[in-house]
N, C-alpha and C. Protein backbone atom coordinates (compact mmCIF):
# COMPACT_ATOMS: atom_id res chain seq x y z
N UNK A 1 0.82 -1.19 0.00
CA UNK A 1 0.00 0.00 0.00
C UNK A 1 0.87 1.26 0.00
N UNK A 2 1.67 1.26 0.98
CA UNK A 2 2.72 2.78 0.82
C UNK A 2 3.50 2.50 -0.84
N UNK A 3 3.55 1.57 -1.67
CA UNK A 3 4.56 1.94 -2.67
C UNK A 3 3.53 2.82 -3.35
N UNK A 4 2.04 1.75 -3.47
CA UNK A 4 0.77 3.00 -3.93
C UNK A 4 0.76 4.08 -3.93
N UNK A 5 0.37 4.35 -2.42
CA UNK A 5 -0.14 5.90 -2.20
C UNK A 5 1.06 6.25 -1.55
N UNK A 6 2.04 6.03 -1.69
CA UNK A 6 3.20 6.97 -1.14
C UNK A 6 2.76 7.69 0.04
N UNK A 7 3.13 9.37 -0.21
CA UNK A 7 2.65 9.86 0.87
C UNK A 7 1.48 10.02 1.06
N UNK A 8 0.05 9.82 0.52
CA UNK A 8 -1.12 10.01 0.50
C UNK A 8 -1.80 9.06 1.66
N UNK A 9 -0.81 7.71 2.01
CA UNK A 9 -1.34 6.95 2.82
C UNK A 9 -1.22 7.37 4.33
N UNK A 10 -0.97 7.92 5.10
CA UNK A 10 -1.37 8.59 6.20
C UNK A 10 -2.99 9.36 6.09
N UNK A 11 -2.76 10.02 5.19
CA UNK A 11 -3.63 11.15 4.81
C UNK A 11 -4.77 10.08 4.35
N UNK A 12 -5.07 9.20 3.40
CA UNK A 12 -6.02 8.36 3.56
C UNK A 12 -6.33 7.40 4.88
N UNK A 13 -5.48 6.67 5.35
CA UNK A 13 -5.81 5.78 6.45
C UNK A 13 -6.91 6.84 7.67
N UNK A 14 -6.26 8.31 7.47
CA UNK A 14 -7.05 9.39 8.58
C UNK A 14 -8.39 9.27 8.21
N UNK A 15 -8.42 9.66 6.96
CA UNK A 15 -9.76 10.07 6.60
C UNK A 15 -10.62 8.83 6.83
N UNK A 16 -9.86 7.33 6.17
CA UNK A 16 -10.93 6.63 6.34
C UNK A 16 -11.73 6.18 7.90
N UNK A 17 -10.41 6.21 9.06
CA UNK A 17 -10.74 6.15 10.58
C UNK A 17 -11.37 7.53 10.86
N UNK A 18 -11.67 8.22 10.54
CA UNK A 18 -12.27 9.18 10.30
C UNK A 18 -14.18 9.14 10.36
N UNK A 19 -13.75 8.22 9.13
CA UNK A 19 -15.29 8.52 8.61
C UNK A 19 -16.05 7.33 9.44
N UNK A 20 -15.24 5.83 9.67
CA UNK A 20 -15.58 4.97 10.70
C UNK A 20 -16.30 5.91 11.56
N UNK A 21 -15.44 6.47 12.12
CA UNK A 21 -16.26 7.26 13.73
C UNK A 21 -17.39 7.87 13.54
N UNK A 22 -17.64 8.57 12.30
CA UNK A 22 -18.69 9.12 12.16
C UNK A 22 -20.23 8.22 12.11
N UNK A 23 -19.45 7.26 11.67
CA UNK A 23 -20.38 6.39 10.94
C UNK A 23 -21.43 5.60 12.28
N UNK A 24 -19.85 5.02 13.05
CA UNK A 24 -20.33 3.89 14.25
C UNK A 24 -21.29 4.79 15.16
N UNK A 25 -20.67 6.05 15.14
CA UNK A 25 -21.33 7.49 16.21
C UNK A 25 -23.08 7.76 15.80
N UNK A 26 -23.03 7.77 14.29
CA UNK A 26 -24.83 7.63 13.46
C UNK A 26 -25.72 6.76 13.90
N UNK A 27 -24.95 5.40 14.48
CA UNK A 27 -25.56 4.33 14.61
C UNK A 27 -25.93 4.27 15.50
N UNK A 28 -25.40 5.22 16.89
CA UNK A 28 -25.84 4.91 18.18
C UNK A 28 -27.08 6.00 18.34
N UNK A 29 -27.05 7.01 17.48
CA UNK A 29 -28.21 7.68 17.74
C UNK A 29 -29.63 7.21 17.28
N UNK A 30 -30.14 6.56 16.40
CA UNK A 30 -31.13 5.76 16.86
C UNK A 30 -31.89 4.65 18.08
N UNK A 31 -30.53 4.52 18.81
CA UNK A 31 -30.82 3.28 19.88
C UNK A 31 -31.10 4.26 20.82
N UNK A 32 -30.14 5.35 21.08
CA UNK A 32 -30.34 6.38 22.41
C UNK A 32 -31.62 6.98 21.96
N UNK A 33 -32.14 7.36 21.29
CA UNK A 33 -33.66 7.60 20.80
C UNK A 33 -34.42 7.11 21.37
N UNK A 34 -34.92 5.63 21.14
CA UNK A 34 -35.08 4.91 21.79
C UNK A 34 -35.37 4.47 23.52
N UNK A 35 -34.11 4.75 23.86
CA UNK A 35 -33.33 3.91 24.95
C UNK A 35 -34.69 5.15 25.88
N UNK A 36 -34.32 7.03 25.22
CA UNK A 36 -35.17 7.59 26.20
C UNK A 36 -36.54 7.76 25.98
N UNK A 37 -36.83 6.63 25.61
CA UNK A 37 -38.69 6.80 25.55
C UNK A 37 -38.79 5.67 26.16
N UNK A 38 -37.86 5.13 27.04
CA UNK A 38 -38.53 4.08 27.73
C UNK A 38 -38.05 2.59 27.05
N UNK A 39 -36.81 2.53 25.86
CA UNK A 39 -36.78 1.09 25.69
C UNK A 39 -37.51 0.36 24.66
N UNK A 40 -37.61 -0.32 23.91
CA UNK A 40 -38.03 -1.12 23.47
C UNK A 40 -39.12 -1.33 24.19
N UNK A 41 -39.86 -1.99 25.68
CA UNK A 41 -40.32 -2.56 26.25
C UNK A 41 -41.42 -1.11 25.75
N UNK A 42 -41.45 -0.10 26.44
CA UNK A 42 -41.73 1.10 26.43
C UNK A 42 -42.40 1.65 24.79
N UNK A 43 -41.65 1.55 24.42
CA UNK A 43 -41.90 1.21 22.92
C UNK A 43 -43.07 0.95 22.46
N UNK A 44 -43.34 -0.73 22.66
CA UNK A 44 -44.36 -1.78 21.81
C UNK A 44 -45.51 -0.98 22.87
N UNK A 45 -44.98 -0.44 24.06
CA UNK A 45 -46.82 -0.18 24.85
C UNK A 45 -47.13 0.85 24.63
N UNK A 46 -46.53 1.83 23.92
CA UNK A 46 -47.21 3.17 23.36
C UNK A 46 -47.65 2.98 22.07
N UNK A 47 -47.66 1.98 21.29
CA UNK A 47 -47.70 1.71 20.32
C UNK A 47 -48.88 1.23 20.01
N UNK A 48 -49.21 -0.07 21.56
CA UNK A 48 -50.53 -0.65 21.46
C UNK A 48 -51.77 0.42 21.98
N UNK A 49 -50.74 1.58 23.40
CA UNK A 49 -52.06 2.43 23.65
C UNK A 49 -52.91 3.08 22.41
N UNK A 50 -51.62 3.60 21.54
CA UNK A 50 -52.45 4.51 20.17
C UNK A 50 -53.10 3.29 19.12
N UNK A 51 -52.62 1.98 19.27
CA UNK A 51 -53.28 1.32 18.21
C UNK A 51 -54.67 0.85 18.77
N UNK A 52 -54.69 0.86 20.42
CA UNK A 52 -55.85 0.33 20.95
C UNK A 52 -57.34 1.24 20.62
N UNK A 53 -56.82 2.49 20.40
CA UNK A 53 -58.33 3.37 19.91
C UNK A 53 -59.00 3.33 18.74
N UNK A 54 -57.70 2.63 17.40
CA UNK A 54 -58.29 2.24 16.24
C UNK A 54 -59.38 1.54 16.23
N UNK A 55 -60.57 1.34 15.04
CA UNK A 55 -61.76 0.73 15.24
C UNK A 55 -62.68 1.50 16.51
N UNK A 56 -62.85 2.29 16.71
CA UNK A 56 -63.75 2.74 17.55
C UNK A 56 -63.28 2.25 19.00
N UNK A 57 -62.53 1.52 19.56
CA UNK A 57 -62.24 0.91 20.65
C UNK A 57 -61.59 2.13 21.76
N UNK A 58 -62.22 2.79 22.47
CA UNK A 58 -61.93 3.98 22.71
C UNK A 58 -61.58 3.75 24.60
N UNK A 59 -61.62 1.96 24.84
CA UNK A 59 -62.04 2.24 26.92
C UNK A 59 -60.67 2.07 27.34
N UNK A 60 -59.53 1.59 26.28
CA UNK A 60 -58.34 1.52 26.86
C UNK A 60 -57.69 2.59 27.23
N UNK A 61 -58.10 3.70 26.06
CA UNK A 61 -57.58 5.10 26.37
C UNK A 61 -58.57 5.90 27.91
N UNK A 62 -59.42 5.44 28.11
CA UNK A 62 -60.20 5.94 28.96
C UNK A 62 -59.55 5.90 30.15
């Protein structure tokens, strides 16, 4: 690889550990999203409260 990119290979290897971080860093912000509404667990039961009023079914929300 250095006979390749000569001196360019510092300067690439940066950028590409670089863009890793950015990348792995993107990924955690959907889970922490998540994580503060309560979890997964938290999640599926806000999900069923708003799906429970569909069809007229209105006593769960009550």
């Amino acid at each position: 690889m250095a006979v390749r990119f000569g001196d360019q290979l510092a300067t690439g290897l940066h950028a590409m550990a670089k863009a890793l971080r950015v990348q792995a860093g993107a990924l955690g912000v959907p889970a922490a999203a998540v994580d503060d509404f309560g979890g997964s667990e938290g999640q599926y039961e806000q999900i069923e409260k708003v799906a429970a009023h569909h069809g007229d079914y209105w006593g769960v929300l009550l």
